[in-house]
Protein backbone atom coordinates (compact mmCIF):
# COMPACT_ATOMS: atom_id res chain seq x y z
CA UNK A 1 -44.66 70.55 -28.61
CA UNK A 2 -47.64 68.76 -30.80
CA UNK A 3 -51.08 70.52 -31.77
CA UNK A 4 -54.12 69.84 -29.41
CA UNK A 5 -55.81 67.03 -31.73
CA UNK A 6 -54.17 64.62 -34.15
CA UNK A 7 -54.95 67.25 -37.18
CA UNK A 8 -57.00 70.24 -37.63
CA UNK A 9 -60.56 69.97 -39.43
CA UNK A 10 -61.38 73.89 -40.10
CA UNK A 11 -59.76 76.91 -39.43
CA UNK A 12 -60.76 79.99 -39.50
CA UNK A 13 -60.56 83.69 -37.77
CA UNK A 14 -62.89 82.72 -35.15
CA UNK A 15 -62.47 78.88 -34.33
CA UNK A 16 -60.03 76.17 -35.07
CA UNK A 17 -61.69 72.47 -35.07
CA UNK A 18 -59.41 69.55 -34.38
CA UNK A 19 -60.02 65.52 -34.37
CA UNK A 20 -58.42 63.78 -32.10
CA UNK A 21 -57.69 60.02 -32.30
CA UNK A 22 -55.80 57.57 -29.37
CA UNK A 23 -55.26 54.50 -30.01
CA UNK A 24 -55.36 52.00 -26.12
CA UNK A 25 -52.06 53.22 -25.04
CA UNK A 26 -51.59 55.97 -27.14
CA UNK A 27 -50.47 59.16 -25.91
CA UNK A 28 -50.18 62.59 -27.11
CA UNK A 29 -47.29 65.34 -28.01
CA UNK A 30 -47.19 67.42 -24.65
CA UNK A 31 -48.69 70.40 -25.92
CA UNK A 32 -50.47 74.08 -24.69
CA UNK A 33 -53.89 75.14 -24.96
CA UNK A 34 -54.00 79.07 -25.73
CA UNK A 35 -58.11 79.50 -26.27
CA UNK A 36 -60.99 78.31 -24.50
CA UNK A 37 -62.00 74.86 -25.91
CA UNK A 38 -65.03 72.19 -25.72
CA UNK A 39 -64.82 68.70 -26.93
CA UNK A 40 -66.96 66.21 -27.90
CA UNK A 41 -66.04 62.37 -27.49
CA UNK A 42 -67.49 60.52 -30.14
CA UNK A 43 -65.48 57.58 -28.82
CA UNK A 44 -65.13 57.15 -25.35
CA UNK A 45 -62.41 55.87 -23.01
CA UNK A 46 -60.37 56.34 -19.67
CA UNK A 47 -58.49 59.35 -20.67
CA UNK A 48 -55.18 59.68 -18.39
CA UNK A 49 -53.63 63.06 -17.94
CA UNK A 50 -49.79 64.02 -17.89
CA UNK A 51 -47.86 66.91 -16.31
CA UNK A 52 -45.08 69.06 -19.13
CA UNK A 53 -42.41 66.45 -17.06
CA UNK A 54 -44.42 63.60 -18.06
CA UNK A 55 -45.99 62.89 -14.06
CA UNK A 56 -49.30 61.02 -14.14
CA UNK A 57 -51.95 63.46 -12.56
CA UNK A 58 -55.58 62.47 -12.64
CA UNK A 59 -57.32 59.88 -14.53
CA UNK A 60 -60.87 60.70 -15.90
CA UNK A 61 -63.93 58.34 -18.07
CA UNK A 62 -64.33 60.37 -20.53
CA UNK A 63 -67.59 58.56 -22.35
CA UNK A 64 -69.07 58.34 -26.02
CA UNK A 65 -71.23 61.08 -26.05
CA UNK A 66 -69.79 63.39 -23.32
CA UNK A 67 -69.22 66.58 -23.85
CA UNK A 68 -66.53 69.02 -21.46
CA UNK A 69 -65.82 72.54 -22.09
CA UNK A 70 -62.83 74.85 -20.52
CA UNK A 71 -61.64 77.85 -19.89
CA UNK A 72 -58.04 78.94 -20.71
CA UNK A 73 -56.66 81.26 -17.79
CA UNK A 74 -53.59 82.44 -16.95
CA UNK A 75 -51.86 78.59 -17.98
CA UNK A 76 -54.46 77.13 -16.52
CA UNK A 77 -57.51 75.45 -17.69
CA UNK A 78 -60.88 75.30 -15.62
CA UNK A 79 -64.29 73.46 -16.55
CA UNK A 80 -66.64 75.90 -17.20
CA UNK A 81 -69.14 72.94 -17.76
CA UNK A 82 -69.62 71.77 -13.86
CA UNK A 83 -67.23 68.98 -14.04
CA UNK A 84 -65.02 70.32 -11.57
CA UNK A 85 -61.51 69.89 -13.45
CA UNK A 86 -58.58 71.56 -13.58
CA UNK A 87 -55.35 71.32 -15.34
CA UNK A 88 -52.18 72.96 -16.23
CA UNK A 89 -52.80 74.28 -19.79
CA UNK A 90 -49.29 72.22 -20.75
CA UNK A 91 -50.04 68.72 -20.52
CA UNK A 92 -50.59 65.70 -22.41
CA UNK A 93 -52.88 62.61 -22.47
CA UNK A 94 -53.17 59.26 -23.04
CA UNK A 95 -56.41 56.70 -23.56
CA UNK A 96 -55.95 54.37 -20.72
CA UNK A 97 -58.48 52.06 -21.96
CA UNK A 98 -59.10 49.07 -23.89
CA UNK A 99 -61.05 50.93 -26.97
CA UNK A 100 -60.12 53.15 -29.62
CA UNK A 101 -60.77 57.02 -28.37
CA UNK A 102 -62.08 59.97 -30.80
CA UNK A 103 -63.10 63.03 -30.30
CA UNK A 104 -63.60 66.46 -31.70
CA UNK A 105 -62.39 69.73 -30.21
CA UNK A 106 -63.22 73.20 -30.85
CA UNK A 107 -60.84 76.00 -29.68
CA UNK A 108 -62.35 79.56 -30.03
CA UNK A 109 -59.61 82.40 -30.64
């Protein structure tokens, strides 16, 4: 399983920050989110969203500017930000779109 960004920024006892960069087409390492997160897209896309087996499940504009946070439950993550998601905490994703896609994440412990 892969890390939650493309490398970590800062760690420490209380956060860890990640960057995460797609490339159109791009996908990531399936991989599990164990803390409650927000990220920040600093360059936005269609962001496309993968099951641990790999099954397409939603599909989401995830904008320059935007900003989602979520809560990590039981292997399950919820938006705690009014967006109304909700995903399996083992997934992976892939920019769907036609532009580059950045963003930064931070996971609190």
């Amino acid at each position: 399983m892969g890390g939650v960004g493309s490398f970590i920024v800062f760690e420490n006892d209380k956060v860890i920050i990640w960057e995460l960069l797609l490339e159109p087409g791009q996908q990531t390492a399936c991989h599990t989110h164990k803390y409650d997160y927000i990220f920040y897209v600093l360059e936005g896309s269609k962001l496309e969203v993968f099951d641990k087996h790999d099954a397409f499940l939603f599909a989401f504009d995830a904008n320059t500017g935007d900003a989602f946070a979520f809560t990590c439950r039981e292997g399950e993550l919820f938006s705690s930000d009014g967006k109304d998601l909700q995903v399996s905490a083992t997934h992976s994703a892939r920019n769907g779109g036609k532009t580059r896609y950045r963003e930064i994440l931070v996971e609190t412990k």
